[in-house]
Protein backbone atom coordinates (compact mmCIF):
# COMPACT_ATOMS: atom_id res chain seq x y z
CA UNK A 1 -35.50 12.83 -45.09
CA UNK A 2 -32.17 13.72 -46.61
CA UNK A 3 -29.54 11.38 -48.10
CA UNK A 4 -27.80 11.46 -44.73
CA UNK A 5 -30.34 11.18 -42.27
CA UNK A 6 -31.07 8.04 -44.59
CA UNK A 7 -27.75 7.07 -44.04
CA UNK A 8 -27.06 7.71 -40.21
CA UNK A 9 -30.80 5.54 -39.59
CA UNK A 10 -29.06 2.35 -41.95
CA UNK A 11 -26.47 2.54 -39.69
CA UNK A 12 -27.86 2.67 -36.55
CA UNK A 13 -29.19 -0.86 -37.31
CA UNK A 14 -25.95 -1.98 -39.28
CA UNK A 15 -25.33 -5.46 -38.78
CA UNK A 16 -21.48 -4.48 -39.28
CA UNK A 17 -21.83 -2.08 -36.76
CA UNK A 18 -23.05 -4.02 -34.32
CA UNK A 19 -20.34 -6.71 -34.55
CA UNK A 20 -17.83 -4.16 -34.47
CA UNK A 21 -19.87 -2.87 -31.11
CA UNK A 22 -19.61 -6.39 -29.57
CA UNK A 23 -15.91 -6.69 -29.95
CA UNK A 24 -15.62 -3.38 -28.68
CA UNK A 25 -17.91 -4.29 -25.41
CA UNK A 26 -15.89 -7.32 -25.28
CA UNK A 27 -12.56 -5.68 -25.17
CA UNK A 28 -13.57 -3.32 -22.58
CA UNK A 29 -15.20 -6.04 -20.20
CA UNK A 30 -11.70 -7.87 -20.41
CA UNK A 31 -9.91 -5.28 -19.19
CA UNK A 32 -12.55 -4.02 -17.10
CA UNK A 33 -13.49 -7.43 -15.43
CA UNK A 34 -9.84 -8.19 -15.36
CA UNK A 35 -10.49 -11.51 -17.75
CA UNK A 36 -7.94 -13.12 -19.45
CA UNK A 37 -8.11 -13.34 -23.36
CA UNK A 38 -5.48 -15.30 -24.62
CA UNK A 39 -6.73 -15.24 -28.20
CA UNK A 40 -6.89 -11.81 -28.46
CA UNK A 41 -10.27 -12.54 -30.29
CA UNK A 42 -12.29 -9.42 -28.87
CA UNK A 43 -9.46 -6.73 -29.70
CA UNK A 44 -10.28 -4.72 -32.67
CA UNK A 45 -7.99 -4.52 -35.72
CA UNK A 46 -6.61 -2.04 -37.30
CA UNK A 47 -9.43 -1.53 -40.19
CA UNK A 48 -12.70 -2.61 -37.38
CA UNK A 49 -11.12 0.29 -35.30
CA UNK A 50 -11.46 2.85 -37.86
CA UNK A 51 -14.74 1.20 -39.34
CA UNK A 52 -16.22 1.70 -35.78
CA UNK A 53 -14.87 5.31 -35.61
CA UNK A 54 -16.66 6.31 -38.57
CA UNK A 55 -19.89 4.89 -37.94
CA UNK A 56 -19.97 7.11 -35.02
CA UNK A 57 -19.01 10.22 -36.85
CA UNK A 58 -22.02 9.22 -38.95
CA UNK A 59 -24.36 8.35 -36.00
CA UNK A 60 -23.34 11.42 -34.16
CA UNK A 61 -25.46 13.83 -37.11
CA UNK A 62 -28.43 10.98 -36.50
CA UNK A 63 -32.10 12.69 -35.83
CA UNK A 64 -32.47 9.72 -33.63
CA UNK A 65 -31.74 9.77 -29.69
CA UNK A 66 -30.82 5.97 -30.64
CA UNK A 67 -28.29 7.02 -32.86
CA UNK A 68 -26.77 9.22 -30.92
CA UNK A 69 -26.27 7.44 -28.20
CA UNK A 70 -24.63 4.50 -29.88
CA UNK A 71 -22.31 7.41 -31.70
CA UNK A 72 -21.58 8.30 -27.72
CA UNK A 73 -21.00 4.82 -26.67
CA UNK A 74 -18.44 4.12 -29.18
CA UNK A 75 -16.45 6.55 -28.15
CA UNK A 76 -16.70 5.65 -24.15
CA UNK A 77 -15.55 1.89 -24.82
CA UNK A 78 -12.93 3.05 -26.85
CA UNK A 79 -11.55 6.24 -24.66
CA UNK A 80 -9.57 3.81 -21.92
CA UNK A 81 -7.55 2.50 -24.58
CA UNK A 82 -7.18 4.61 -27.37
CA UNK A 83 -7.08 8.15 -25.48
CA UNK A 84 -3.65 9.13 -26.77
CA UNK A 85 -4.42 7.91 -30.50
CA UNK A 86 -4.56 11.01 -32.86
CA UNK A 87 -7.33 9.39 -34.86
CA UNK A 88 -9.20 8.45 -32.52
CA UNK A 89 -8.85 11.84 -30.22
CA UNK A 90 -10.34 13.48 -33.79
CA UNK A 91 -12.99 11.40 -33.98
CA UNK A 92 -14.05 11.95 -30.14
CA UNK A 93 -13.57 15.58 -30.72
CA UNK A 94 -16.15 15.69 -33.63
CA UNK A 95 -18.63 13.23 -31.63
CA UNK A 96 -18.54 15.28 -28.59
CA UNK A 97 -19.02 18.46 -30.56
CA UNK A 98 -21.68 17.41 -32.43
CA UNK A 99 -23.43 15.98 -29.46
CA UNK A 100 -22.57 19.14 -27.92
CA UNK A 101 -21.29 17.43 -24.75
CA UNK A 102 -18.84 19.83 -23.43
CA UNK A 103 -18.25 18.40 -19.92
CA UNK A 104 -16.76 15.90 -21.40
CA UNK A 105 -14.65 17.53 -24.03
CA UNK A 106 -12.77 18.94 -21.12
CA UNK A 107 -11.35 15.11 -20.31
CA UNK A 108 -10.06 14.56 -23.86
CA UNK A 109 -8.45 18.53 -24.08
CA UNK A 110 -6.06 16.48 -20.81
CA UNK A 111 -4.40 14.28 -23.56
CA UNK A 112 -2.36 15.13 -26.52
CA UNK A 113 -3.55 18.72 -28.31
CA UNK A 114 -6.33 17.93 -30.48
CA UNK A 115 -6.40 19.28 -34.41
CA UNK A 116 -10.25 19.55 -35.09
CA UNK A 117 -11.11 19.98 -38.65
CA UNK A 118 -12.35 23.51 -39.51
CA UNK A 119 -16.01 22.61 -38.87
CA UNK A 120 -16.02 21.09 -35.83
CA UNK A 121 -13.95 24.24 -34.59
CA UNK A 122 -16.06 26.48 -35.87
CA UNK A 123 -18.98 24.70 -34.53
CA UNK A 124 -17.63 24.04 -31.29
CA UNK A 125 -16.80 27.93 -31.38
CA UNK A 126 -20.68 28.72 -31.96
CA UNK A 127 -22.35 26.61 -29.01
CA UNK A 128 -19.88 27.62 -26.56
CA UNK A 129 -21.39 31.30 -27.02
CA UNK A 130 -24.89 30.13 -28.43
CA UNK A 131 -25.48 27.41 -25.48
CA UNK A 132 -23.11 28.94 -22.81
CA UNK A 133 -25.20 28.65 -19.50
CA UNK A 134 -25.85 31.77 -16.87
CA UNK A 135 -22.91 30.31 -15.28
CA UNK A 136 -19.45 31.21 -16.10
CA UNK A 137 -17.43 28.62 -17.79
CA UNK A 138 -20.54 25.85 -17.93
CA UNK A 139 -21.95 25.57 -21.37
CA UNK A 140 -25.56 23.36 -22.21
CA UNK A 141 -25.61 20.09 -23.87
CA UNK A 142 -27.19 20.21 -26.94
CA UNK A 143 -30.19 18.52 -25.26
CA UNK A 144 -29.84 20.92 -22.50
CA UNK A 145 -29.96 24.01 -24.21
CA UNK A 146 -33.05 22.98 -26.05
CA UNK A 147 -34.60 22.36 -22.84
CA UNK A 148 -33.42 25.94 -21.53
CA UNK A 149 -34.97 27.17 -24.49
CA UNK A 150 -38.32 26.11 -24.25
CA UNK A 151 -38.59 26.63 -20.40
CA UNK A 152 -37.88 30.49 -20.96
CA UNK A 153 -41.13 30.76 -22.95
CA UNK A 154 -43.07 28.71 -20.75
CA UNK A 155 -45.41 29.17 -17.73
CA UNK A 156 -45.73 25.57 -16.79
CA UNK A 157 -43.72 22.70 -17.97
CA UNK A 158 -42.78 19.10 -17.30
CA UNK A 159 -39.43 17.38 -18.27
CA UNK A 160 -37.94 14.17 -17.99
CA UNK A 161 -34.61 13.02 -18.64
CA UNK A 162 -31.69 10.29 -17.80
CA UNK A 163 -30.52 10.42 -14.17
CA UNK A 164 -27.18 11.69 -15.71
CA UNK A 165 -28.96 14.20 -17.55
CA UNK A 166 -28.08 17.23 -15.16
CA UNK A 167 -31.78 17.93 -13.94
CA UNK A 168 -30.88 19.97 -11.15
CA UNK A 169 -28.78 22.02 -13.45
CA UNK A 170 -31.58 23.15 -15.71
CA UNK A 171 -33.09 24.22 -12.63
CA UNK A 172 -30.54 26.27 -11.17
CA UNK A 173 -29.60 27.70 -14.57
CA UNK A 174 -33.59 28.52 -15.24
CA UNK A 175 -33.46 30.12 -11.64
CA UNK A 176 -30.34 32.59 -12.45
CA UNK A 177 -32.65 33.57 -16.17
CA UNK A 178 -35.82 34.33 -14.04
CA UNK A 179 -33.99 36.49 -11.12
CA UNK A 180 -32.01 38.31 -14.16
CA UNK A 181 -34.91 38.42 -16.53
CA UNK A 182 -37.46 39.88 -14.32
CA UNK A 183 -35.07 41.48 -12.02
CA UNK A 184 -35.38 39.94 -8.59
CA UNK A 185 -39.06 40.38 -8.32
CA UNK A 186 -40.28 36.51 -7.58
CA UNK A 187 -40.38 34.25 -4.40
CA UNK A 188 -39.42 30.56 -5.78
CA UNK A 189 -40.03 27.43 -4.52
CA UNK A 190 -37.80 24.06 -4.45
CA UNK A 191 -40.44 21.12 -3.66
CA UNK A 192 -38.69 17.79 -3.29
CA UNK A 193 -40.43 14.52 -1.55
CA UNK A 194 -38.08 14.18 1.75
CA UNK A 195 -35.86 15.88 4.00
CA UNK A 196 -32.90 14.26 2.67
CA UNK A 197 -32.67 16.12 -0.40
CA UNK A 198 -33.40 19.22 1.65
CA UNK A 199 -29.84 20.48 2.69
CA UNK A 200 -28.02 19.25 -0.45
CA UNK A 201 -30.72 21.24 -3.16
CA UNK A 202 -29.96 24.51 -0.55
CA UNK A 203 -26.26 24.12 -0.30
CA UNK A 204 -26.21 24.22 -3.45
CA UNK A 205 -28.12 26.81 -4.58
CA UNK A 206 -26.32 29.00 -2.10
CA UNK A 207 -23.32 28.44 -4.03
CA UNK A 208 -24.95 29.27 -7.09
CA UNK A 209 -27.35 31.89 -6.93
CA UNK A 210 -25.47 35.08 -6.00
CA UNK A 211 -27.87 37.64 -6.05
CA UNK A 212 -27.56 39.69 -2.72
CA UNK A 213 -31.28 40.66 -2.52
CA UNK A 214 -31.69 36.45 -2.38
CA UNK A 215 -32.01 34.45 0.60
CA UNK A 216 -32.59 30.30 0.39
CA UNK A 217 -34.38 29.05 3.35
CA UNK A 218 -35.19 26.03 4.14
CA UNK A 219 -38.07 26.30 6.82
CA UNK A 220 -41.51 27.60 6.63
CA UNK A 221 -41.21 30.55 9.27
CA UNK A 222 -39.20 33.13 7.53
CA UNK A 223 -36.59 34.93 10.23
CA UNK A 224 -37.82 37.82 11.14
CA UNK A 225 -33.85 39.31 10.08
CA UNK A 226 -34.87 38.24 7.23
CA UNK A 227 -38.09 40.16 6.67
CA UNK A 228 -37.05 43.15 4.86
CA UNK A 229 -38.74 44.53 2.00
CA UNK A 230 -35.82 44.60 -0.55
CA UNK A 231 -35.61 40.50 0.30
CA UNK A 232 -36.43 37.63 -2.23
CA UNK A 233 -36.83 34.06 -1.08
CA UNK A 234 -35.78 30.56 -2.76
CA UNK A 235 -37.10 28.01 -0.49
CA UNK A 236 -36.22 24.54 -0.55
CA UNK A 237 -39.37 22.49 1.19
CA UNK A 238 -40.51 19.48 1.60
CA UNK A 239 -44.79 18.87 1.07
CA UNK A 240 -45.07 19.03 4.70
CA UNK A 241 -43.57 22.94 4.79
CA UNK A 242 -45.25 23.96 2.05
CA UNK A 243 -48.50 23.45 3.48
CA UNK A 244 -47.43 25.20 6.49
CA UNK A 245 -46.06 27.86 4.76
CA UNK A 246 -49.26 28.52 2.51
CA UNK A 247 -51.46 28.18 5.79
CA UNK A 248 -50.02 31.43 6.80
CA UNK A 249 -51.43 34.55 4.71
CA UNK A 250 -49.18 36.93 6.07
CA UNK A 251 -45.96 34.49 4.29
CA UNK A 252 -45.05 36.68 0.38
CA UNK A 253 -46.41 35.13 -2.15
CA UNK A 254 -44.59 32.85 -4.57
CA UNK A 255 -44.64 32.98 -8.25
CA UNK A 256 -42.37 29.60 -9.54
CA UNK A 257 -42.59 25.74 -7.80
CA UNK A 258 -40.11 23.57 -9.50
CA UNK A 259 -41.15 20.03 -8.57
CA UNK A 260 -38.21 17.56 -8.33
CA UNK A 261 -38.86 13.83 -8.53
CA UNK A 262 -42.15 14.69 -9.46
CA UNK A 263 -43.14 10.83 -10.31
CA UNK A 264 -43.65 10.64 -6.59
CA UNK A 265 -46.94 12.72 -7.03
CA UNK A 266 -48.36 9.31 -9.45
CA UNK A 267 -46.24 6.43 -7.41
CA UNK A 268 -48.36 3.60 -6.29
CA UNK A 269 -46.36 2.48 -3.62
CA UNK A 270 -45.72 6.10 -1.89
CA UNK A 271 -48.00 6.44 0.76
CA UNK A 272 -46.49 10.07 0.93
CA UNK A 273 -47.85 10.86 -3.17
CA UNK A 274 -51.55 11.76 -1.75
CA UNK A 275 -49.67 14.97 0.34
CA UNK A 276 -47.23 15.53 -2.68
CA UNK A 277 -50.28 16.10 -4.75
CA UNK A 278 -52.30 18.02 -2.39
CA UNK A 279 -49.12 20.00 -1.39
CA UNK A 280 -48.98 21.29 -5.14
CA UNK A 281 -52.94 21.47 -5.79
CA UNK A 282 -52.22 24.11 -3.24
CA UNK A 283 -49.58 25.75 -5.15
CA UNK A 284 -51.71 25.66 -8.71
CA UNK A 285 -54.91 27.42 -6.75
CA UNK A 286 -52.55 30.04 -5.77
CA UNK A 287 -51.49 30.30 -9.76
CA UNK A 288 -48.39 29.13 -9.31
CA UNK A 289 -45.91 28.87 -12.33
CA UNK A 290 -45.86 24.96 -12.05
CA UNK A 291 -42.48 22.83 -13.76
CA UNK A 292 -42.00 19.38 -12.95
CA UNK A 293 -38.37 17.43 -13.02
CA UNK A 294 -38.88 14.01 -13.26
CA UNK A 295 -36.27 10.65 -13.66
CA UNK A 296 -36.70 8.18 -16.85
CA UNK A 297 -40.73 8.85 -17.21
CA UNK A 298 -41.56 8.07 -21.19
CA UNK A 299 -44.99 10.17 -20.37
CA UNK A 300 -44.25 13.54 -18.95
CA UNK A 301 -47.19 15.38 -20.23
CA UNK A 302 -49.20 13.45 -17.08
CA UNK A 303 -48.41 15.89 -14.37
CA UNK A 304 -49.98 18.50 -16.70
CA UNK A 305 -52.92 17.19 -17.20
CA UNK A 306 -53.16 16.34 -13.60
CA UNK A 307 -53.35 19.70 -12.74
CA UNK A 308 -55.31 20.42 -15.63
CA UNK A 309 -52.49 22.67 -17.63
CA UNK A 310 -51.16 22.60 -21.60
CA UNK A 311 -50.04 19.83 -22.44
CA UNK A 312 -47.97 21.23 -25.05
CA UNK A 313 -45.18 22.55 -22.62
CA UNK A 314 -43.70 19.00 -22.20
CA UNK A 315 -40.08 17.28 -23.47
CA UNK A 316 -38.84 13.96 -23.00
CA UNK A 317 -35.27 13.37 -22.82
CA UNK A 318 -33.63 10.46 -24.08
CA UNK A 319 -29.89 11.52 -24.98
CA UNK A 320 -27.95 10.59 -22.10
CA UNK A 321 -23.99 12.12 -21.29
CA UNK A 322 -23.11 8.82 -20.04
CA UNK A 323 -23.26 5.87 -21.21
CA UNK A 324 -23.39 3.07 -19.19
CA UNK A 325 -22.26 -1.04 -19.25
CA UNK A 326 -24.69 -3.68 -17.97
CA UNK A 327 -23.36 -6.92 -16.05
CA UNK A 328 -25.20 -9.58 -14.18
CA UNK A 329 -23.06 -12.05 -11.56
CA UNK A 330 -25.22 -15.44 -10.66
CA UNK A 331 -23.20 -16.54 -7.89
CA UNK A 332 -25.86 -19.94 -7.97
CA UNK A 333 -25.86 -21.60 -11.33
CA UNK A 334 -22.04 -19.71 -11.48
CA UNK A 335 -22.43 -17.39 -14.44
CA UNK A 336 -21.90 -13.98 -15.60
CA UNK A 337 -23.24 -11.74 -18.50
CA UNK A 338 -22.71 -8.63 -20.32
CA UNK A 339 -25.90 -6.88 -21.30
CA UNK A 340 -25.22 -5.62 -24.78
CA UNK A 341 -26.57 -2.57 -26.14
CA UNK A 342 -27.00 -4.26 -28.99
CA UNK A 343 -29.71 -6.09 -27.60
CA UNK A 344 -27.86 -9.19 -27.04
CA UNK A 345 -26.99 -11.21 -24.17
CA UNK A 346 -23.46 -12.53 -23.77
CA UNK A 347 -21.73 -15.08 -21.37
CA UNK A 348 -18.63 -13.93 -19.59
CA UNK A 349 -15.91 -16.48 -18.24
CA UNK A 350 -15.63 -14.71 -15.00
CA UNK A 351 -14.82 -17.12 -12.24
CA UNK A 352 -17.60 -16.68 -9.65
CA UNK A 353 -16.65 -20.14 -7.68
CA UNK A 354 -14.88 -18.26 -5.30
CA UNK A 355 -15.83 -20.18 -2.07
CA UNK A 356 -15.07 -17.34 0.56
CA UNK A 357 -16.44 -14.24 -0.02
CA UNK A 358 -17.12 -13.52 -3.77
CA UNK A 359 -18.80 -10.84 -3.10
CA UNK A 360 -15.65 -8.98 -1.26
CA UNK A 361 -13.66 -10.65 -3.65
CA UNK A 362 -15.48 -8.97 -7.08
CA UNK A 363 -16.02 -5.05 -4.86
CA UNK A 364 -12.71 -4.77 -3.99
CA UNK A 365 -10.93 -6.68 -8.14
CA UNK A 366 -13.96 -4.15 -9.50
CA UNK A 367 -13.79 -1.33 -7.51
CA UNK A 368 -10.33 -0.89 -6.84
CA UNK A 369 -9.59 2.99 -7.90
CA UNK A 370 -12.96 3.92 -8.40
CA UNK A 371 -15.84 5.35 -6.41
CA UNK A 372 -18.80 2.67 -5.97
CA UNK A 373 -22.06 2.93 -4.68
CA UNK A 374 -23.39 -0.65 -3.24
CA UNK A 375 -26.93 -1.02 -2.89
CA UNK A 376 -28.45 -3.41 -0.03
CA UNK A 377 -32.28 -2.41 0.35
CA UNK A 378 -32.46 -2.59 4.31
CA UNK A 379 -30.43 -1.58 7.12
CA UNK A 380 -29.36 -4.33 8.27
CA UNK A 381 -27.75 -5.32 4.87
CA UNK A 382 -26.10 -2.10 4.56
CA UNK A 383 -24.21 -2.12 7.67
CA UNK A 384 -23.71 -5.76 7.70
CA UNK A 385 -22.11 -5.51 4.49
CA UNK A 386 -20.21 -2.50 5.00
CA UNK A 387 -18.61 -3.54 8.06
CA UNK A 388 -17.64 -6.88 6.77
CA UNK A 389 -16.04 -5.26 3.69
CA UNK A 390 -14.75 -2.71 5.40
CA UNK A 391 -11.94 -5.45 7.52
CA UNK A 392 -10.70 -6.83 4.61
CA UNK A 393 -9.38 -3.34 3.26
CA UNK A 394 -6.20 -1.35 4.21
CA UNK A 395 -6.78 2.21 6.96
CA UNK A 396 -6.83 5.06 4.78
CA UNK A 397 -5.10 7.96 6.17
CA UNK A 398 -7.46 11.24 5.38
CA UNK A 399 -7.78 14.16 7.72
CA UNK A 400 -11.45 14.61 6.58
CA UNK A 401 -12.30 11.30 7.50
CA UNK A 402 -10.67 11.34 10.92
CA UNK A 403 -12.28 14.42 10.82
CA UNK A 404 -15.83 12.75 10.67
CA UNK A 405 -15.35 10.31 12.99
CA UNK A 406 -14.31 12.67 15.81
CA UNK A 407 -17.79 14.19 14.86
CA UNK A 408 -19.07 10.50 15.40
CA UNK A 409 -17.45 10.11 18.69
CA UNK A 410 -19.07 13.53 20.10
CA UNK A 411 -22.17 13.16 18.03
CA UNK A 412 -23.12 9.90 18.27
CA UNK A 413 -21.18 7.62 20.67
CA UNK A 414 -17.57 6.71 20.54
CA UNK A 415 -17.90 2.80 19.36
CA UNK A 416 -20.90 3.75 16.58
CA UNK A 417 -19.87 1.01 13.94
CA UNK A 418 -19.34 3.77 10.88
CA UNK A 419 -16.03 4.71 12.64
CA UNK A 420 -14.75 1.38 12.09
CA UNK A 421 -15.90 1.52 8.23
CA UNK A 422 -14.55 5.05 7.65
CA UNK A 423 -11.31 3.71 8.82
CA UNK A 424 -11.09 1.39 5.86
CA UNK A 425 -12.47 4.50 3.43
CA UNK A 426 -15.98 3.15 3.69
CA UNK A 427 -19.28 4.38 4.88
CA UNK A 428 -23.02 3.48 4.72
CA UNK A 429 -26.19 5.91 4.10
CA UNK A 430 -29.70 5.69 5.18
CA UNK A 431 -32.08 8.33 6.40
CA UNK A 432 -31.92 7.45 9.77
CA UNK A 433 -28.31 8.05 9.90
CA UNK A 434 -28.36 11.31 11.88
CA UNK A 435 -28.26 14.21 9.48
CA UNK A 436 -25.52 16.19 10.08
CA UNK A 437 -23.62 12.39 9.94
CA UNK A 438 -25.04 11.47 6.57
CA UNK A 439 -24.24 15.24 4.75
CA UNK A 440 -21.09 14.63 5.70
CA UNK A 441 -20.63 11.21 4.20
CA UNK A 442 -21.86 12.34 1.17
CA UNK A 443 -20.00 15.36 1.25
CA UNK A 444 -16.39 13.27 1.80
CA UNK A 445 -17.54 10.83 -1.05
CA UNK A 446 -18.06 13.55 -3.72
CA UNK A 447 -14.92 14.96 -3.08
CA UNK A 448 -13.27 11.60 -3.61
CA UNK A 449 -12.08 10.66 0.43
CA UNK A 450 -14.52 7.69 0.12
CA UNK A 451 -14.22 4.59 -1.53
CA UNK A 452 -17.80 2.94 -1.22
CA UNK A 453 -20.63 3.77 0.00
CA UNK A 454 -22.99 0.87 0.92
CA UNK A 455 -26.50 2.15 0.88
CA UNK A 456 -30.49 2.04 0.98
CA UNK A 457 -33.00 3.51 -1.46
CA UNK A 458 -32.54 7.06 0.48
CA UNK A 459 -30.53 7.19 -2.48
CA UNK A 460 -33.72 6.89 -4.59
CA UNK A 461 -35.01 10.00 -3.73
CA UNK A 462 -32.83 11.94 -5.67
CA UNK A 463 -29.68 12.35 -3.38
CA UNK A 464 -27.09 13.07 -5.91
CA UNK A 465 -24.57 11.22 -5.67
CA UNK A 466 -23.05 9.22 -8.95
CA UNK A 467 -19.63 6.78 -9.17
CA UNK A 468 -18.16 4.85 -11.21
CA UNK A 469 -19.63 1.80 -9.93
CA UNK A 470 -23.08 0.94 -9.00
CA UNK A 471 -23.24 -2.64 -7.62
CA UNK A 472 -27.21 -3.82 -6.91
CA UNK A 473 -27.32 -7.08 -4.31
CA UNK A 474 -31.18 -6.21 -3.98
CA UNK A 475 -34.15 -5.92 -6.56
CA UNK A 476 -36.20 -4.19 -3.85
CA UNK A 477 -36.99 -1.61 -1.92
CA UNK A 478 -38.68 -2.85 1.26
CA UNK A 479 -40.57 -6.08 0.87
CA UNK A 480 -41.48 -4.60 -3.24
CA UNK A 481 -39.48 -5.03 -6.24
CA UNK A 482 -38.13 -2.32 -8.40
CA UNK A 483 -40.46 -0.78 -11.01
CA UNK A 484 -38.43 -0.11 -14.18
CA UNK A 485 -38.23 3.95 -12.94
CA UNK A 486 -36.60 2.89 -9.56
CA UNK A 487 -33.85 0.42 -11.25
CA UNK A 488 -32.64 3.02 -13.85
CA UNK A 489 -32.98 5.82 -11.32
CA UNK A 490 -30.48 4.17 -9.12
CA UNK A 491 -28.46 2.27 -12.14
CA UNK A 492 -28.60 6.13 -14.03
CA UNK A 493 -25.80 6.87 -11.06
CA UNK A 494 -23.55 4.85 -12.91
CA UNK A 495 -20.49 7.55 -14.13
CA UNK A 496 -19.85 11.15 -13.52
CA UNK A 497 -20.42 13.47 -15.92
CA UNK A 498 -16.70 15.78 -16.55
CA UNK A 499 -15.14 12.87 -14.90
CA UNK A 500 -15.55 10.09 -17.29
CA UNK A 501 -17.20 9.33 -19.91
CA UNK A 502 -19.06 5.95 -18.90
CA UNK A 503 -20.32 3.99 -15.66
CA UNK A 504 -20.67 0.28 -14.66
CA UNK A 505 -23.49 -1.47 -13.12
């Protein structure tokens, strides 16, 4: 260990650093929260400001996925108010670099023209040709790009990262390298647990893979306009239509399965994981390249040596390109707390004695501006809640939202309760929500028409769909709790990468 790897681990677990890190928490839950401070006690001073800065310059060159984190969450509490500071936009632009977060380096190139020193120029210069992605204009995260790496030399793998982490990314990025590399030679397959993630993994693709000889599908009986010789296929199945596909010799054979929320294949409380497994035992006989995506899973080697493979080909992610601020509202005993990432717990005076609906009351003071996601376990919750939230809020005028809910009208019946959420620039999502509805509602959230979407755990399975705001009223799904991989899978929603640089829960 060098003198500064020494130095970037001391300060990772600086007691200095992590007053300075309270304050700073503090100070952004004020204005956040909307609390007054009269005192002024949490605001920074001149010298803790720059004392904070510079522990994240140092934590930024930290070995550690710890360290580099913190370096990253510095920098998001401070962003709101200290964007237009020229120290502080130089420090950013070195953390960012370093971290190799380039997303985000687009939001700080909107304020004031930043003067980076001559190395961070020089090596912001080298990963944006070194780590630039098959994509035009997208370059890898540091993290990423390691990642890409390692799956190029690889015949099976197994990853794991932060929801935020851009999963499905790596995949369609590995996807362009293999139709390049081995010039449009290989049948791929998309295997995701339900139907819901179906249309939004194919849409997508479409947009991204635009190789003429390619065609995505998305059912197991290939069109016969389709069958032509100088054809590929990228299919996007469920279990279910893989089997179906496989049971038919006469289908072409595939050479890559990329398994997506692959910690369904080991859940306990999946009565679908038996057919996940069986669906890709099927693919592995067949000697299938086999790589597994998974959410927030500490052991990814497992799915390898499930299906018997090296266990060598594995990474675990831990460096996240959000960060992310923890609070918990006890409407009963009247409390409120900030979970610090410095381990600490801290009391809040936010007034939650609000007799008539609190909970409208902190959505709409907490929400306000943002995109939220509200999460509500069972139907009835989510629609309950949506529609009684929804009256309390102004019409929004959108054409793509009266758009939807002349879909509604002829779709589904002309008084179907979502038209009178949409009105108010709210919706709910569940997977029985007819499909056509629910792509749609996702669709009109992403591109910023919705406010809030009140949900269940369809949203577990991988839908993507991050915000600002992720507000949990439930610790369940069903009649069990969370496990610690469905809470962070559903709290790792929490910000957007390119659009800010942290999310609330």
């Amino acid at each position: 260990m060098n003198w500064f790897d020494e130095l970037a681990l001391r300060a990772s677990d600086d007691p200095y650093m992590f007053e300075l890190l309270i304050k700073a928490e503090m100070s952004y839950s004020n204005n956040f929260l909307h609390l007054s401070d009269p005192s002024k006690s949490t605001s920074l001073n001149n010298q803790e400001f720059s004392d904070l800065l510079r522990f994240a310059d140092i934590l930024c060159r930290s070995k550690t996925a710890k360290g580099r984190n913190m370096a990253y969450k510095i920098i998001s509490l401070l962003y709101d108010q200290y964007k237009t500071d020229s120290f502080f936009q130089l420090c950013a632009d070195t953390v960012l670099t370093k971290l190799g977060i380039f997303p985000t380096l687009s939001l700080l190139s909107k304020e004031d023209t930043i003067h980076s020193s001559a190395e961070i120029s020089l090596e912001k210069s080298l990963k944006e040709v070194y780590q630039g992605s098959p994509f035009e204009g997208k370059v890898f995260t540091d993290a990423q790009y390691i990642l890409f790496e390692k799956l190029k030399n690889s015949n099976h793998f197994s990853f794991s990262g932060p929801t935020s982490f851009g999963k499905s990314f790596i995949m369609e990025a590995f996807i362009s390298h293999i139709i390049s590399e081995r010039n449009a030679s290989d049948n791929i397959v998309i295997l995701v647990p339900t139907r819901a993630l179906i249309n939004q993994v194919s849409q997508k693709l479409k947009r991204e893979i635009t190789n003429p000889n390619y065609k995505v599908l998305t059912h197991p009986v290939i069109p016969k306009m389709f069958r032509r010789d100088n054809y590929k296929y990228i299919f996007v199945f469920t279990p279910e239509r893989w089997i179906s596909y496989v049971s038919d010799t006469s289908n072409p054979i595939v050479t890559y399965m990329f398994i997506d929320e692959a910690q369904k294949v080991i859940s306990q409380k999946d009565s679908r994981a038996p057919l996940y497994y069986h669906a890709i035992l099927l693919a592995e006989r067949k000697s299938v390249n086999l790589y597994f995506a998974s959410p927030n899973i500490p052991n990814a080697q497992i799915f390898l040596e499930l299906f018997e493979k090296s266990q060598d080909e594995v990474m675990v992610i831990e460096d996240s390109p959000v960060a992310q601020n923890r609070y918990y509202f006890d409407f009963i005993d009247q409390r409120a707390i900030l979970f610090s990432d410095s381990g600490n717990e801290i009391s809040l005076t936010y007034d939650t004695t609000i007799k008539d609906g609190f909970l409208s009351h902190l959505l709409t003071q907490l929400g306000e501006g943002y995109q939220n996601i509200v999460y509500c376990n069972t139907i009835e919750d989510t629609t309950s809640f949506a529609l009684n939230f929804s009256r309390k809020l102004p019409v929004k005028n959108s054409k793509s939202i009266d758009e939807l809910i002349s879909l509604i009208k002829s779709f589904v019946h002309k008084d179907y309760y979502l038209i009178d959420c949409l009105k108010h620039g709210v919706a709910f999502h569940f997977g029985r929500l007819p499909q056509r509805i629910r792509e749609r509602v996702e669709t009109l959230f992403s591109e910023g028409e919705l406010d809030y979407v009140f949900c269940t755990s369809t949203l577990l399975e991988g839908v993507n769909l991050p915000a600002k705001n992720i507000f949990i009223l439930n610790n369940a799904i069903g009649l069990t709790k969370f496990s610690d991989i469905d809470f962070w899978n559903l709290a790792g929603r929490a910000g957007r990468l390119s659009r800010e640089l942290s999310g609330n829960i």
